[in-house]
C-alpha atoms as a PDB file:
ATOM      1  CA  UNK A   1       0.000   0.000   0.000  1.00  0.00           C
ATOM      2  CA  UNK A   2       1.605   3.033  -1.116  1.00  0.00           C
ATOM      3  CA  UNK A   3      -0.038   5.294   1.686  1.00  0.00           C
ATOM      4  CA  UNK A   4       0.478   5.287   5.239  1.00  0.00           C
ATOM      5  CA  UNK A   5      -2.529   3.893   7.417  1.00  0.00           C
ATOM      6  CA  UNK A   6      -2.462   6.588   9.152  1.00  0.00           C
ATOM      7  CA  UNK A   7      -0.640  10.299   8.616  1.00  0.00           C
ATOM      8  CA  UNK A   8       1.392  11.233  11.530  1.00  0.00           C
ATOM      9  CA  UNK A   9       1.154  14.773  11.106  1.00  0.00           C
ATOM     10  CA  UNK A  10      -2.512  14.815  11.060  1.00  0.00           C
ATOM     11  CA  UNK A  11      -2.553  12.925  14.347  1.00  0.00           C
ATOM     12  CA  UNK A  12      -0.256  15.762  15.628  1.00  0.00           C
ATOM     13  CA  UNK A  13      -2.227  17.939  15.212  1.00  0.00           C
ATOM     14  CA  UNK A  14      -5.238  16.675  16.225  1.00  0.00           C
ATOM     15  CA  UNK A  15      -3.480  15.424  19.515  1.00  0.00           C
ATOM     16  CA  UNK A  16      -2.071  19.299  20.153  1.00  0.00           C
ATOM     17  CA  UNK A  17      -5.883  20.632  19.299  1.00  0.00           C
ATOM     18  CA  UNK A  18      -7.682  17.927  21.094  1.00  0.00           C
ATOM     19  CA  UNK A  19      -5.864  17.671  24.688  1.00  0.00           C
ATOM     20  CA  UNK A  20      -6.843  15.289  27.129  1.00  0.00           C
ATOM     21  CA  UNK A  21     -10.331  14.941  24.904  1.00  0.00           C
ATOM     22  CA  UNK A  22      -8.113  13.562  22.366  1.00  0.00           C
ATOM     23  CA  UNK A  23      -8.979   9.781  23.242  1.00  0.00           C
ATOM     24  CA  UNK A  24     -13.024  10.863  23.024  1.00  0.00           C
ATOM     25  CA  UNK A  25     -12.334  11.717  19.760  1.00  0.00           C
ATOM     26  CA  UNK A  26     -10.673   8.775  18.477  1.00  0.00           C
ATOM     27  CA  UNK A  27     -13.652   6.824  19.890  1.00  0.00           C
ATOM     28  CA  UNK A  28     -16.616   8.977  18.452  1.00  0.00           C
ATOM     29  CA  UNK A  29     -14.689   7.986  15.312  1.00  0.00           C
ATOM     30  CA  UNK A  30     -14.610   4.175  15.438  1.00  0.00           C
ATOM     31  CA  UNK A  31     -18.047   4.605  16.860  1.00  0.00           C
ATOM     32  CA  UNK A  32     -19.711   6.650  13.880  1.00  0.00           C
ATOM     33  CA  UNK A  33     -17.597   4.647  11.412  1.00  0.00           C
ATOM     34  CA  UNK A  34     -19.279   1.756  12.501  1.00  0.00           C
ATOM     35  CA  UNK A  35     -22.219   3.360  11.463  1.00  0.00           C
ATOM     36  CA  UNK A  36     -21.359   4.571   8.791  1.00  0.00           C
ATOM     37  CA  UNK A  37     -20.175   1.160   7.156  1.00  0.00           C
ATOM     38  CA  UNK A  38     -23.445   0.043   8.061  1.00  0.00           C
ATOM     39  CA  UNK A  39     -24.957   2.904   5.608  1.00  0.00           C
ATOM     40  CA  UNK A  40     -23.403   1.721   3.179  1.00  0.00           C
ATOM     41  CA  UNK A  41     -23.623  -1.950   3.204  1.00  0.00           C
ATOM     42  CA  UNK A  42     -27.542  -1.114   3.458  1.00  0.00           C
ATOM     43  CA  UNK A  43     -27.569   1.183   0.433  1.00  0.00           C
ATOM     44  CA  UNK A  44     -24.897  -1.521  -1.635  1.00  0.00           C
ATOM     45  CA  UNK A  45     -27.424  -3.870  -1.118  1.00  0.00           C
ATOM     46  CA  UNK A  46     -30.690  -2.099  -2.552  1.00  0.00           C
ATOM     47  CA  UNK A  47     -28.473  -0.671  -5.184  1.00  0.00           C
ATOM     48  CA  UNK A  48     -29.172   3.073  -4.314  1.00  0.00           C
ATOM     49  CA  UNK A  49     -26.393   4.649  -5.937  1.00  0.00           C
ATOM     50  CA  UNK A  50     -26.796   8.409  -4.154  1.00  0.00           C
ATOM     51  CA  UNK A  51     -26.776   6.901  -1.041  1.00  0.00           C
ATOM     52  CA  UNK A  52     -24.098   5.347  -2.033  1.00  0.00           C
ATOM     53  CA  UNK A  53     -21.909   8.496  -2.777  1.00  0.00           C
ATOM     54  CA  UNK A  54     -23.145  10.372   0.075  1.00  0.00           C
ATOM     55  CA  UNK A  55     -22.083   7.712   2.188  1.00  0.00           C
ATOM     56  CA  UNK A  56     -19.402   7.246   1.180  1.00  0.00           C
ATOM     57  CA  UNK A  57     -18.402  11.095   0.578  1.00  0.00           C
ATOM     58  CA  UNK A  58     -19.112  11.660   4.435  1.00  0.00           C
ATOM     59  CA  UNK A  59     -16.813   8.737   5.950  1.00  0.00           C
ATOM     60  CA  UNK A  60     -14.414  10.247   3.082  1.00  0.00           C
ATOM     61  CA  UNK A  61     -14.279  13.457   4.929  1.00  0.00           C
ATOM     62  CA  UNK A  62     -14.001  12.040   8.803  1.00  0.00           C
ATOM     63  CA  UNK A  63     -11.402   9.858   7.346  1.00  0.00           C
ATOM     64  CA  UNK A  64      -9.213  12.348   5.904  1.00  0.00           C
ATOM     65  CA  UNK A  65      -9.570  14.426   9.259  1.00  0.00           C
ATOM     66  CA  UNK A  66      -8.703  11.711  11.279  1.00  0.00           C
ATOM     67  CA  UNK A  67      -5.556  11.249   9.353  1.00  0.00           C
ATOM     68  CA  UNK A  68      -7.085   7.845   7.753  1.00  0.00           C
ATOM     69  CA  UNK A  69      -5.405   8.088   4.644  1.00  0.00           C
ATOM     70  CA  UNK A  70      -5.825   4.800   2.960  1.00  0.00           C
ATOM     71  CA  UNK A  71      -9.471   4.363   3.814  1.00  0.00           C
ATOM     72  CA  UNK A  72     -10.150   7.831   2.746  1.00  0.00           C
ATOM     73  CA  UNK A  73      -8.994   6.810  -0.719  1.00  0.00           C
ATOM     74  CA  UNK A  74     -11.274   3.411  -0.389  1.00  0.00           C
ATOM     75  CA  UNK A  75     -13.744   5.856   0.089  1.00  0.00           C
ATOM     76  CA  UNK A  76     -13.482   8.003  -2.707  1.00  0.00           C
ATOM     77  CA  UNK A  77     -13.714   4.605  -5.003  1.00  0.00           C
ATOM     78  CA  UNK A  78     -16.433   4.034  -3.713  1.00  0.00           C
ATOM     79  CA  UNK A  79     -18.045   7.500  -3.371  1.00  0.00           C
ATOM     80  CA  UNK A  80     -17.011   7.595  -7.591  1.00  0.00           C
ATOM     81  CA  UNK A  81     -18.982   4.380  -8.093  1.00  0.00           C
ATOM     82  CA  UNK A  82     -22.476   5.669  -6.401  1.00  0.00           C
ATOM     83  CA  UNK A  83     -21.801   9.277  -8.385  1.00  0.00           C
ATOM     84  CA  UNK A  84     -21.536   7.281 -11.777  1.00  0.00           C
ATOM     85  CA  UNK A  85     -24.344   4.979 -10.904  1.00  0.00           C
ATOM     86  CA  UNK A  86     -21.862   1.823 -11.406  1.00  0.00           C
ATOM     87  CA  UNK A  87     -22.060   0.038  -8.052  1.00  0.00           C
ATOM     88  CA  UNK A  88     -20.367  -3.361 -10.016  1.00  0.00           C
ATOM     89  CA  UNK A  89     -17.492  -2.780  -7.775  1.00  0.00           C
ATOM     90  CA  UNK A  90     -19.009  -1.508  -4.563  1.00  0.00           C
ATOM     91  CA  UNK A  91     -19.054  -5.076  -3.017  1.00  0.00           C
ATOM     92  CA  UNK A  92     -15.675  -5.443  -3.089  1.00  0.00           C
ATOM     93  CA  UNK A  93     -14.621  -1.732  -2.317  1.00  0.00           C
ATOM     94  CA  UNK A  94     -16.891  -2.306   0.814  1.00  0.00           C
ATOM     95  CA  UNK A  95     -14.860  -5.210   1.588  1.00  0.00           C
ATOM     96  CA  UNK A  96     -11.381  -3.455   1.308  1.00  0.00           C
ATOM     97  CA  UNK A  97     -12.980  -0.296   3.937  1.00  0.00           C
ATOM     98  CA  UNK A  98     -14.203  -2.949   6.224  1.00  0.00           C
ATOM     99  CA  UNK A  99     -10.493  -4.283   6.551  1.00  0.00           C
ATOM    100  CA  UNK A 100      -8.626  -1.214   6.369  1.00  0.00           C
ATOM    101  CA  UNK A 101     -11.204   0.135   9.005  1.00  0.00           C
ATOM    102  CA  UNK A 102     -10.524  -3.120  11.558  1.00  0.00           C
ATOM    103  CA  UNK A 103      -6.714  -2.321  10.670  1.00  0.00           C
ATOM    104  CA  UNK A 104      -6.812   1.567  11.417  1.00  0.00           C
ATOM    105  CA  UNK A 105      -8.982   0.699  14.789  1.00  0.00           C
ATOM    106  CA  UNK A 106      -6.259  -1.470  15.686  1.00  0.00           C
ATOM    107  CA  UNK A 107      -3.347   0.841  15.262  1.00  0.00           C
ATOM    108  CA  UNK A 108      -5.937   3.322  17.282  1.00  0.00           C
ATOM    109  CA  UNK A 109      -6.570   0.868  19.819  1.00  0.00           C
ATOM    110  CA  UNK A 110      -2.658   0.331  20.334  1.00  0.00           C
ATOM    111  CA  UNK A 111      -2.401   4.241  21.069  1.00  0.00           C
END
């Protein structure tokens, strides 16, 4: 994988911003990924394209501000294939976040 799991900088950053709340953050993240996954495995599965993209496009963005690099990219895929109406692909793009999102939670869960 040509991009880091997680950026460094961005965690930095977020660390110096956040504080002591830092930690709460980091779990209201795992927490409303969760959810969000679950969007979109419900809107995969009745083939609704924009809810699809919108899903997607929102875990995009918490992804990229929590430094999630990799699975922000899965996300775009994925966000692509509900804007073009070609969900062929989702499946397997759902797949790939579901595992990058148990790896990320682990490097979280390691501190």
């Amino acid at each position: 994988m040509s991009e880091p799991r997680l950026d460094q900088s961005v965690l930095s950053s977020l660390k110096e911003v956040m504080e002591d709340d830092f930690p709460l953050l980091v779990e209201t993240f795992l927490s409303d990924s969760q959810d969000r996954i679950r969007l979109l495995r419900e809107a995969i599965a009745t083939e609704q394209a924009p809810d699809v993209r919108n899903a997607a496009h929102s875990f995009k963005g918490s992804c990229s501000n929590m430094g999630a690099l990799a699975l922000a990219g899965l996300c775009k895929q994925l966000e692509e294939c509900g804007r073009t109406a070609k969900l062929e692909p989702a499946p397997l793009l759902l797949q790939a976040i579901e595992q990058e999102f148990a790896a990320v939670s682990q490097v979280f869960a390691q501190g």
